[in-house]
N, C-alpha and C. Protein backbone atom coordinates (compact mmCIF):
# COMPACT_ATOMS: atom_id res chain seq x y z
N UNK A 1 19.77 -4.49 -1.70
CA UNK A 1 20.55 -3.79 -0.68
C UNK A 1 21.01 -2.42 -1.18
N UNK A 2 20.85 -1.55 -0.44
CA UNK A 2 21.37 -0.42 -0.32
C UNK A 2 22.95 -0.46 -0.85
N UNK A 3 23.57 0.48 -2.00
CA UNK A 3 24.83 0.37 -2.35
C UNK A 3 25.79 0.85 -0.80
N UNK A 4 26.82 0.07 -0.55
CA UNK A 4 27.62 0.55 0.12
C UNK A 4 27.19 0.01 1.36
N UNK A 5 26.04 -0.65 2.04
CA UNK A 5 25.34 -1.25 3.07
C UNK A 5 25.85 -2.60 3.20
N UNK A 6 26.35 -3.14 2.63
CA UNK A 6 26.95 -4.55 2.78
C UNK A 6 28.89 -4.44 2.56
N UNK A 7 29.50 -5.18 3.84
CA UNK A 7 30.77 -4.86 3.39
C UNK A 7 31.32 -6.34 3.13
N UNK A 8 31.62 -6.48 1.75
CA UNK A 8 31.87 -7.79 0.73
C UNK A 8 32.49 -8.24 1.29
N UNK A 9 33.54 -7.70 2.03
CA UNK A 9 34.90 -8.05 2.24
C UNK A 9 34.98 -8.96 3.26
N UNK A 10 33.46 -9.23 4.19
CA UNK A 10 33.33 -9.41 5.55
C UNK A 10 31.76 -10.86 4.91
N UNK A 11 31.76 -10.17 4.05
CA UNK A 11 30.33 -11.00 3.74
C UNK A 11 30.66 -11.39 2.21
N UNK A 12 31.46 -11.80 1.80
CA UNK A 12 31.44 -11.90 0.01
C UNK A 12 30.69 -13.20 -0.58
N UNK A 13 30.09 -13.88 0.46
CA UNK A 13 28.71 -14.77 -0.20
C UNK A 13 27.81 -14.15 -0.48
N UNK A 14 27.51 -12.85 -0.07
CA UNK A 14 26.35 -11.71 -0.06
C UNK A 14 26.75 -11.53 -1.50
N UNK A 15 27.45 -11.27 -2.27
CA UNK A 15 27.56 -10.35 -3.72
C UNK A 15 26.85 -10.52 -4.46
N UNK A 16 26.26 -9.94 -4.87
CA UNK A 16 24.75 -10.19 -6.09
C UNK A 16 23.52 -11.01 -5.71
N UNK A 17 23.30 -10.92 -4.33
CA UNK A 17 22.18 -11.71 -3.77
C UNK A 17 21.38 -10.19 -3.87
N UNK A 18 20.04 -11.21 -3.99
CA UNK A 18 18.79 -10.11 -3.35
C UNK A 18 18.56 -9.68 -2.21
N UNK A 19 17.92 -8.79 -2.15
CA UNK A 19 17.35 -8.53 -0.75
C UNK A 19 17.04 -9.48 -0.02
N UNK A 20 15.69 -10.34 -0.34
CA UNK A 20 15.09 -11.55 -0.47
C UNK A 20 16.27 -12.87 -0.40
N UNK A 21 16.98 -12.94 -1.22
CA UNK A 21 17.99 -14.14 -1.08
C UNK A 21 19.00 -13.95 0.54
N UNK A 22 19.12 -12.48 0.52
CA UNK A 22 20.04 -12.31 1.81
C UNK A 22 18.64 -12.54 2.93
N UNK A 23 17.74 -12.64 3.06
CA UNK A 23 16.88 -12.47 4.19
C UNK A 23 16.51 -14.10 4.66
N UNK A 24 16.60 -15.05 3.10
CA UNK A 24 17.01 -16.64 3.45
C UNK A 24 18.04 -16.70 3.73
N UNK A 25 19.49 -16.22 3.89
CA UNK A 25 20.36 -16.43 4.36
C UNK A 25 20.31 -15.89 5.87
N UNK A 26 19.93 -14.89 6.19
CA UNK A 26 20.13 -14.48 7.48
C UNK A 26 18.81 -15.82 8.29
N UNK A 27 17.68 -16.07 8.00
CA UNK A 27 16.76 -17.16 8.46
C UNK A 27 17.59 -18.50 8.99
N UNK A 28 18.14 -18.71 8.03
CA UNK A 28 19.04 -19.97 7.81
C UNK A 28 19.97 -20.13 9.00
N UNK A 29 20.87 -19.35 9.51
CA UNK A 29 21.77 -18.99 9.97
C UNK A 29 20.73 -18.63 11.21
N UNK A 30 19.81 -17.93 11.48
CA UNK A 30 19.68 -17.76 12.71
C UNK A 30 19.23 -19.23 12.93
N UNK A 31 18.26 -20.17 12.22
CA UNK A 31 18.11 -21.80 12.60
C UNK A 31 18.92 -22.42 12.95
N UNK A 32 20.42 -22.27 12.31
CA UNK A 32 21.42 -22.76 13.14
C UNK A 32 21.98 -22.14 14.42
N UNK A 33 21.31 -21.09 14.78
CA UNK A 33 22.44 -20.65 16.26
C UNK A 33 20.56 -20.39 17.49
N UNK A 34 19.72 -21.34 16.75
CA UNK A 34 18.66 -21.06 17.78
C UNK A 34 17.47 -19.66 17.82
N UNK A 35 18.19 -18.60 17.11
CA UNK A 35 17.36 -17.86 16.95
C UNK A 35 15.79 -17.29 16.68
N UNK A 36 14.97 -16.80 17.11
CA UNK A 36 13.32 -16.80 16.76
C UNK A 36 13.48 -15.14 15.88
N UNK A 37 12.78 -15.32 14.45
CA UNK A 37 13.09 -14.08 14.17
C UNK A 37 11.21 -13.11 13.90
N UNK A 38 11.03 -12.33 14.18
CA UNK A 38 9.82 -11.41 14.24
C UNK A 38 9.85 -10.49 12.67
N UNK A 39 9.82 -10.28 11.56
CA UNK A 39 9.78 -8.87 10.38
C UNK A 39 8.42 -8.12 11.11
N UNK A 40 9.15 -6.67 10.34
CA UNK A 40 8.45 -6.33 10.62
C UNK A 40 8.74 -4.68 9.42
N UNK A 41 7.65 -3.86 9.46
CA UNK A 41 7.31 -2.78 8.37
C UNK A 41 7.89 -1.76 9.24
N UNK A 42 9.21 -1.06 8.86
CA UNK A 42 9.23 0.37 8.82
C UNK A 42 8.95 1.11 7.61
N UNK A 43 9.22 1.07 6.88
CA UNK A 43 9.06 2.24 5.57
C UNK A 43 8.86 1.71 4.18
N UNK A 44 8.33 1.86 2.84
CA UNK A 44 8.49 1.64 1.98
C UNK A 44 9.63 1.74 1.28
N UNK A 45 10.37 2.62 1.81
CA UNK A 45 11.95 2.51 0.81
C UNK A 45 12.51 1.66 1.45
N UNK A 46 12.63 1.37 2.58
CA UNK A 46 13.36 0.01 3.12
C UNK A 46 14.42 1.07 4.07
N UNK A 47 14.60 1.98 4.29
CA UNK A 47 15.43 2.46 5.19
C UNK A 47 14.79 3.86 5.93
N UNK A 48 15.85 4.24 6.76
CA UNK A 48 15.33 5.47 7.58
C UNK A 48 14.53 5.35 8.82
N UNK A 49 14.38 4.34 9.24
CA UNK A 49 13.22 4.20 10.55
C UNK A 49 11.95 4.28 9.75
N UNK A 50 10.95 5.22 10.45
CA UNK A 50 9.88 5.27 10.66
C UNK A 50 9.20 5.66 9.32
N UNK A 51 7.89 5.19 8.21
CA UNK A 51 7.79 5.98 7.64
C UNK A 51 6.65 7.19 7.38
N UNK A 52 7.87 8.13 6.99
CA UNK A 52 7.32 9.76 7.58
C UNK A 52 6.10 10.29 7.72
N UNK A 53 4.77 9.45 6.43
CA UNK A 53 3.99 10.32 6.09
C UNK A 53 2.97 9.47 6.89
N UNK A 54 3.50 8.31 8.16
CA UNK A 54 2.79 7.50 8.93
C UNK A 54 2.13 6.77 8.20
N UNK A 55 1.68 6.51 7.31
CA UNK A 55 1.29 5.10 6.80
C UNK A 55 2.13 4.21 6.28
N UNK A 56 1.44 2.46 5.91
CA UNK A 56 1.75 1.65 5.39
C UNK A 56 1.95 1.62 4.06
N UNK A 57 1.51 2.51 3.43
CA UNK A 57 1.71 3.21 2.15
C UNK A 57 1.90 4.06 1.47
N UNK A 58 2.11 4.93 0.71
CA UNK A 58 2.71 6.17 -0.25
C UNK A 58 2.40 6.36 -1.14
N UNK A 59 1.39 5.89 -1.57
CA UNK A 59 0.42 6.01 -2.97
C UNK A 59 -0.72 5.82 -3.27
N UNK A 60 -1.36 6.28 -3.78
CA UNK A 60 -3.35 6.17 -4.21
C UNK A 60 -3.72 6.81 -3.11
N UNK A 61 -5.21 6.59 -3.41
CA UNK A 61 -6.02 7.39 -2.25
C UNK A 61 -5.98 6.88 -0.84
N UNK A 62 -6.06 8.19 -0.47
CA UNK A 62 -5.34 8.48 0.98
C UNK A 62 -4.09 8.90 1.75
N UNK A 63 -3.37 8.98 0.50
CA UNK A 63 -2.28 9.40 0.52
C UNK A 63 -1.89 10.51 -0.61
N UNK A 64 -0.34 11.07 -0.38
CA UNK A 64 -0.06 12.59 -1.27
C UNK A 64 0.89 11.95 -2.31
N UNK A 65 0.81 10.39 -2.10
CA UNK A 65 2.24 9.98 -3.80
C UNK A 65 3.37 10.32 -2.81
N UNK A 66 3.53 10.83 -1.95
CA UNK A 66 5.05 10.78 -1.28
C UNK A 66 4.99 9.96 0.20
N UNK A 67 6.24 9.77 0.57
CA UNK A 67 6.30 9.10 1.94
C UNK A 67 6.38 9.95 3.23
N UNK A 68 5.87 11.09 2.67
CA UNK A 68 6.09 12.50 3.65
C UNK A 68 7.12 13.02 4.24
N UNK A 69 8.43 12.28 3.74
CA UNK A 69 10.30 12.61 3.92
C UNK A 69 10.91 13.34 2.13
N UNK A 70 9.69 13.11 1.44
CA UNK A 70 10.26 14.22 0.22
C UNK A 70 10.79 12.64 -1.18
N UNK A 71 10.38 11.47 -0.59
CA UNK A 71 10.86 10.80 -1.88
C UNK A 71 8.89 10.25 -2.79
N UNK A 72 9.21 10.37 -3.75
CA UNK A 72 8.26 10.13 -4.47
C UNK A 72 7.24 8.49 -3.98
N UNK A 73 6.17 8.55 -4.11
CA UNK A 73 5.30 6.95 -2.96
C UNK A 73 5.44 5.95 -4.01
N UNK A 74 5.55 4.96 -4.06
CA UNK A 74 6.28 3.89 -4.39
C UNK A 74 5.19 2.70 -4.47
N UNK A 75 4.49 2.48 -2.87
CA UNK A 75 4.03 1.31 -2.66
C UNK A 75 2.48 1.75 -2.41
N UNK A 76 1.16 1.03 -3.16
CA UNK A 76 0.40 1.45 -2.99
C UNK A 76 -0.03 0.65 -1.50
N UNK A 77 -1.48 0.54 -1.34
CA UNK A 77 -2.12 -0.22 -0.11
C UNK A 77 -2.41 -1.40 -0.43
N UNK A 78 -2.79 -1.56 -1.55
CA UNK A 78 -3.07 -3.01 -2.18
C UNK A 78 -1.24 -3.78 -2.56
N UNK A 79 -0.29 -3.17 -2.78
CA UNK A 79 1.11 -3.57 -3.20
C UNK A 79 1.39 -3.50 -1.36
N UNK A 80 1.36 -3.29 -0.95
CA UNK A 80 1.63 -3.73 0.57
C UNK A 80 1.12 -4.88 1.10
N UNK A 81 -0.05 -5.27 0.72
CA UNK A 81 -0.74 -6.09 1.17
C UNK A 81 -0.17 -7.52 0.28
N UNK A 82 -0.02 -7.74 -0.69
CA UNK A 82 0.43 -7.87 -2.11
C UNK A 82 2.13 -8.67 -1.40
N UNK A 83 2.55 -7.64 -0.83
CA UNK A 83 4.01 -7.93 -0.69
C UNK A 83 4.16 -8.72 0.65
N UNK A 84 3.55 -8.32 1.84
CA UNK A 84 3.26 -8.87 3.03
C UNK A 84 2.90 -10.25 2.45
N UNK A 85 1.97 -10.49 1.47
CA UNK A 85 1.64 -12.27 1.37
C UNK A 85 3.08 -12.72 0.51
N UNK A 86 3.55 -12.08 -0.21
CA UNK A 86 4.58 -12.57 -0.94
C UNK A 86 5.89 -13.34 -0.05
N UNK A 87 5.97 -12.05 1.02
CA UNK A 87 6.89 -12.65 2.12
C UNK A 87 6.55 -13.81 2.98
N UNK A 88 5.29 -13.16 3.66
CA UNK A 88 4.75 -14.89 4.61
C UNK A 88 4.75 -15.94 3.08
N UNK A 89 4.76 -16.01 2.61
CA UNK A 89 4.76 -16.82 1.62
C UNK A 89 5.35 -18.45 1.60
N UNK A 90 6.87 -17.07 1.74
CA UNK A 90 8.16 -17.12 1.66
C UNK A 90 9.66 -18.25 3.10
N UNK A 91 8.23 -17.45 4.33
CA UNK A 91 8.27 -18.05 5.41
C UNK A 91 7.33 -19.13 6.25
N UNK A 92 6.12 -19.01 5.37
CA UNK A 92 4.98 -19.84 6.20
C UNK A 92 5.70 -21.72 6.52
N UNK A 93 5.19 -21.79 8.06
CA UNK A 93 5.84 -22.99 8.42
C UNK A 93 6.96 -22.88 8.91
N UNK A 94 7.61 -21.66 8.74
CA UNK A 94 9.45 -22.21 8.79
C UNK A 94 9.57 -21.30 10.72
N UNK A 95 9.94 -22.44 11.07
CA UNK A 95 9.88 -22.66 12.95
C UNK A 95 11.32 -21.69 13.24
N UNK A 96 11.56 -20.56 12.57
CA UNK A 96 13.12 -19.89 12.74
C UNK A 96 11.64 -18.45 13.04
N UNK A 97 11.13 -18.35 11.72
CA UNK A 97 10.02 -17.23 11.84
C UNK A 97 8.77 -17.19 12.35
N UNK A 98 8.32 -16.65 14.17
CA UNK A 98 7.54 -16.79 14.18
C UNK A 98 6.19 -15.66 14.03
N UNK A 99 7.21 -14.47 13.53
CA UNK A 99 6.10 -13.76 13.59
C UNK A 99 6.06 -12.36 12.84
N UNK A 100 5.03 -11.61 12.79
CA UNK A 100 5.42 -10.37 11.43
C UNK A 100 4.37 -9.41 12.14
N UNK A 101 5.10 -8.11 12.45
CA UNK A 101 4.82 -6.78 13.11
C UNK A 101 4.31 -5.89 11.96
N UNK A 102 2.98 -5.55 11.49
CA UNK A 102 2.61 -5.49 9.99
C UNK A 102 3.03 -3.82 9.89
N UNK A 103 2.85 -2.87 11.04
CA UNK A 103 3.45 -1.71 10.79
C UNK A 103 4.01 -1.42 12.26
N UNK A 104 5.33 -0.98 12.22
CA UNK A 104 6.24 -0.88 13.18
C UNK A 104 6.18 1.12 13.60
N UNK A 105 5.32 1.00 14.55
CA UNK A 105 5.24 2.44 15.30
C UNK A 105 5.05 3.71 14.46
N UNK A 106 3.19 2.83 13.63
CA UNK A 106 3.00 4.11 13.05
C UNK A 106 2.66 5.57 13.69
N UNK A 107 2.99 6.55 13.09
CA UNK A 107 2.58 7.80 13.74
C UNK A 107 1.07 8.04 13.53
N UNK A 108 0.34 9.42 14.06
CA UNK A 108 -0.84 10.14 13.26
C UNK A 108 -0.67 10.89 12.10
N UNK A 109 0.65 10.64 11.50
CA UNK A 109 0.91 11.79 10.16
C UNK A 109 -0.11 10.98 9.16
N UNK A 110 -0.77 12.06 8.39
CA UNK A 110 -1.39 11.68 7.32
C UNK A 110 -2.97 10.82 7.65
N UNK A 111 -3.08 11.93 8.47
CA UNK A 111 -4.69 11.12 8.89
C UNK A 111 -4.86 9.96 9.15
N UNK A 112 -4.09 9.23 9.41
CA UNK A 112 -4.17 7.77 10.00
C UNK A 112 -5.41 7.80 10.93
N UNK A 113 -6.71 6.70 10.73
CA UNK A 113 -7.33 6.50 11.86
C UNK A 113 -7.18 4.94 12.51
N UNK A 114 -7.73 4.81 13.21
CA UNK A 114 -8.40 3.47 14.20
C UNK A 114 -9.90 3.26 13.66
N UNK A 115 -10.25 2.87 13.31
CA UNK A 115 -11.57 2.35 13.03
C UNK A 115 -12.48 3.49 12.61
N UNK A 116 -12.32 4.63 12.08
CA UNK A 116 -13.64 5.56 11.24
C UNK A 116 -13.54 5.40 9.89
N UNK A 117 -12.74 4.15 9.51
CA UNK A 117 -12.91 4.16 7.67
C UNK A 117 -11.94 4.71 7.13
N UNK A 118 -12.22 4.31 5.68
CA UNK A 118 -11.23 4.88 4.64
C UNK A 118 -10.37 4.51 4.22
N UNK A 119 -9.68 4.75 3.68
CA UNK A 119 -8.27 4.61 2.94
C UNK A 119 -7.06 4.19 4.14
N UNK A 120 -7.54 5.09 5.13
CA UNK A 120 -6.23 5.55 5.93
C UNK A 120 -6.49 4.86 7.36
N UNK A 121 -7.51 3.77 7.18
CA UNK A 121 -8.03 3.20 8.78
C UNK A 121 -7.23 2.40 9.04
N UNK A 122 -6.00 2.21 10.02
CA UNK A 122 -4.76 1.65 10.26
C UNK A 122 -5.73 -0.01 10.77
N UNK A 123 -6.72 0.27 11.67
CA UNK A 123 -7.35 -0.99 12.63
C UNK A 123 -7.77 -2.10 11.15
N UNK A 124 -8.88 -1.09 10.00
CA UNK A 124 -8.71 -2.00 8.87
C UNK A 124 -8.25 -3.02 8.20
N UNK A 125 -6.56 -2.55 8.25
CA UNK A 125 -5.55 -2.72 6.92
C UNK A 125 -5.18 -4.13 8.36
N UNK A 126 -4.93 -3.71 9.59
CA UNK A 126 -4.83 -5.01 10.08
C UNK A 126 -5.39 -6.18 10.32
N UNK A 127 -7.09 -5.93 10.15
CA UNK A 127 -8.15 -6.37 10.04
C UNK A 127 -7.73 -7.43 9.34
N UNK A 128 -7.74 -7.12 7.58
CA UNK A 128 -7.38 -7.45 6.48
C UNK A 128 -6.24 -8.33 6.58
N UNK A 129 -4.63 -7.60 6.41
CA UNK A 129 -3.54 -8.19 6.40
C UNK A 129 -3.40 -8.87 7.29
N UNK A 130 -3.58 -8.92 8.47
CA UNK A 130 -3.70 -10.07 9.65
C UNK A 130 -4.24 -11.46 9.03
N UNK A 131 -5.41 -11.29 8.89
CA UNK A 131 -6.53 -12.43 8.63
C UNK A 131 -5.60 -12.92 7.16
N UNK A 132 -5.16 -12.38 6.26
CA UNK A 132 -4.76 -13.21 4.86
C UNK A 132 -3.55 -13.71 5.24
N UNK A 133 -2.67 -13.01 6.09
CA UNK A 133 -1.38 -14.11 6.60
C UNK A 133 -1.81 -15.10 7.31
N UNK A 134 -2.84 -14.72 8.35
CA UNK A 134 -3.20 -16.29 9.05
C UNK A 134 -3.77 -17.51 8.15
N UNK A 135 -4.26 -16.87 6.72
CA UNK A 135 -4.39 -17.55 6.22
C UNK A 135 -3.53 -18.41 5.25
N UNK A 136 -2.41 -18.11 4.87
CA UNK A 136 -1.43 -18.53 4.55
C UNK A 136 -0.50 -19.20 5.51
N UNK A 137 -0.42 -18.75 6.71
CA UNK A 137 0.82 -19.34 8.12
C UNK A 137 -0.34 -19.18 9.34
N UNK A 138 -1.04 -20.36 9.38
CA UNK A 138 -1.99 -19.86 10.35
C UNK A 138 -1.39 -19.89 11.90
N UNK A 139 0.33 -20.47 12.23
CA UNK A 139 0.41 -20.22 13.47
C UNK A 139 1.35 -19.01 13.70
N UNK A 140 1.37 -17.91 12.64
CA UNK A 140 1.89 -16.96 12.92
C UNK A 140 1.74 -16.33 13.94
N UNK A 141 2.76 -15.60 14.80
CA UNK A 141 2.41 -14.06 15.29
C UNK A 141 1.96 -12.89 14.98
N UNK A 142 0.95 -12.62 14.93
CA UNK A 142 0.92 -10.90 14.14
C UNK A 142 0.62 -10.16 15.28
N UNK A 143 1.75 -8.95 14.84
CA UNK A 143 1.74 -8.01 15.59
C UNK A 143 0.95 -6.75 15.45
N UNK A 144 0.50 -5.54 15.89
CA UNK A 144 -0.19 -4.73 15.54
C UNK A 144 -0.11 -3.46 16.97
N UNK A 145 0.25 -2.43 16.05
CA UNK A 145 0.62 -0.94 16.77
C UNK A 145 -0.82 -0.02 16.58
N UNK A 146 -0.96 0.37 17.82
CA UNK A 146 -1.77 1.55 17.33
C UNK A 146 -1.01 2.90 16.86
N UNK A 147 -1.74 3.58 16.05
CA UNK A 147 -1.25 4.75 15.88
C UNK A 147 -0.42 5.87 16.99
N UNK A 148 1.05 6.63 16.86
CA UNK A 148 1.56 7.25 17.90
C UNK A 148 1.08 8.41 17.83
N UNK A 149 0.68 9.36 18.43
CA UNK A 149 0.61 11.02 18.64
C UNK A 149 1.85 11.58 19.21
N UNK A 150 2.55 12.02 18.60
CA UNK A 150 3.95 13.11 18.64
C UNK A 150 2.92 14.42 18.64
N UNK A 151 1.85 14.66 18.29
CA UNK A 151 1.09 15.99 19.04
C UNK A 151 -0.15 15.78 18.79
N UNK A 152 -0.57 16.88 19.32
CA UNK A 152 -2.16 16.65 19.51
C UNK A 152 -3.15 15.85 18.13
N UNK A 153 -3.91 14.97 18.20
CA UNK A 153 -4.64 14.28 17.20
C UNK A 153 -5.53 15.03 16.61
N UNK A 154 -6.19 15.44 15.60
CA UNK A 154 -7.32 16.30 15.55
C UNK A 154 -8.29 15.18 15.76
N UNK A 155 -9.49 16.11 16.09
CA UNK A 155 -10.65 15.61 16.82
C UNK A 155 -11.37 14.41 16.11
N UNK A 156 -11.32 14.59 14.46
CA UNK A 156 -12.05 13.38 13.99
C UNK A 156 -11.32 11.61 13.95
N UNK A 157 -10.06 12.23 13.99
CA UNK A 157 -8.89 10.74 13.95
C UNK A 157 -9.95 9.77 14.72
N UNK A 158 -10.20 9.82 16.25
CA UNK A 158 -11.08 8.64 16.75
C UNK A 158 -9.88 8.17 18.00
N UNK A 159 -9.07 9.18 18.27
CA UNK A 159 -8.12 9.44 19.01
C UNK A 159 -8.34 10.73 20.20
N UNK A 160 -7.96 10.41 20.73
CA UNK A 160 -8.01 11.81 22.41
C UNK A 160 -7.21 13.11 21.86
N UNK A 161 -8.30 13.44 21.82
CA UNK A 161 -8.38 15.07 21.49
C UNK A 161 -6.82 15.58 22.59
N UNK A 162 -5.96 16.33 22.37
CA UNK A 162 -5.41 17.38 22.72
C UNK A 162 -4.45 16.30 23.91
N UNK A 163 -3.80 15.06 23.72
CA UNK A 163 -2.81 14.27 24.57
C UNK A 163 -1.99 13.68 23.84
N UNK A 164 -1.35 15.02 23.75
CA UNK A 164 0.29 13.98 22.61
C UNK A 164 0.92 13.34 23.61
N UNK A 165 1.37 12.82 23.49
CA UNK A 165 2.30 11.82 24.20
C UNK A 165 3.68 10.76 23.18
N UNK A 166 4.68 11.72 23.65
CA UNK A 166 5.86 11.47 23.28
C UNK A 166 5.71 9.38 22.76
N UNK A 167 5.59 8.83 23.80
CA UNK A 167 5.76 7.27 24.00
C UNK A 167 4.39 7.22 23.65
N UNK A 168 3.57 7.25 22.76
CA UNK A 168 2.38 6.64 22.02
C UNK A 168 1.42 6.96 23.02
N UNK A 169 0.47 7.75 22.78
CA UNK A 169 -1.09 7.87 23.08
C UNK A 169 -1.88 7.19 22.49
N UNK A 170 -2.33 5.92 23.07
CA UNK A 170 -3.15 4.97 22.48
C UNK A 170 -4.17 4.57 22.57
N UNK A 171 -4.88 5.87 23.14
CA UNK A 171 -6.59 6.05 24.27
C UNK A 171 -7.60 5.56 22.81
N UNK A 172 -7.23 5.88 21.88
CA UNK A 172 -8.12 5.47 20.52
C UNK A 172 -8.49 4.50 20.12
N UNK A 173 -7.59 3.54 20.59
CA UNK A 173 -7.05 1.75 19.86
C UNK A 173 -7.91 1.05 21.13
């Protein structure tokens, strides 16, 4: 947890738990009040919304080593993938979690495509990470975003040339 993100005073079973230990506690607790809970990927640092440099990752090829907000890349594509099984892992079976949104409203920053390959082929990585969670929790939910255009796509993305669209242009997907 983020220093200063948890207030003890209100939560002091939280003190020196993990991230991970607080995320079985919040599971737990929603099983008791009925709750269905969905995870899902905004960013590699774990905060800020969206992350900046639009991918699922921040390091190795296909990427610049940063998260495109100015902090150094952290998580490669294979350590994403890596961590996604670590979590279903964590949850497979458990009837509180039914489901995991593998990237939550990626953008086109950073060459993100839909299906032309590479490093950076968003349709791929779901391809992939989809199929190895089903294989671990096969009655999961998986969720899956196409890439957003906040402005025009360039022509090779595999996306509509010259239709940004504020609320996701998804003529590509």
């Amino acid at each position: 947890p983020v220093k200063g993100s948890i207030d003890f005073r209100t939560n002091p079973d939280l003190r020196g738990l993990s991230i991970r230990q607080i995320l079985h506690r919040l599971v737990d607790y929603a099983a008791t009040v009925g709750l269905k809970i969905i995870f899902d990927h905004h960013s590699d640092d774990g905060c800020c919304g969206q992350q900046p440099n639009g991918l699922w990752f921040d390091r190795g090829e296909g990427s610049n080593d940063t998260d495109g907000g100015g902090h150094t890349g952290t998580v490669s594509a294979a350590q994403f993938r890596h961590d996604w099984l670590r979590f279903v892992h964590d949850y497979a079976g458990n009837a509180t979690v039914i489901g995991f949104d593998l990237d939550n409203e990626p953008t086109s920053a950073g060459d993100i495509n839909w299906g032309k390959g590479g490093p950076t082929d968003i349709k791929a990585m779901y391809q992939s990470v989809g199929n190895a969670i089903l294989g671990v929790d096969p009655g999961a939910l998986i969720i899956v975003e196409g890439p957003q255009n906040y402005q025009a796509p360039a022509a090779e993305s595999g996306m509509a040339d010259g239709v940004p669209a504020p609320e996701g242009n998804l003529t590509g997907v």
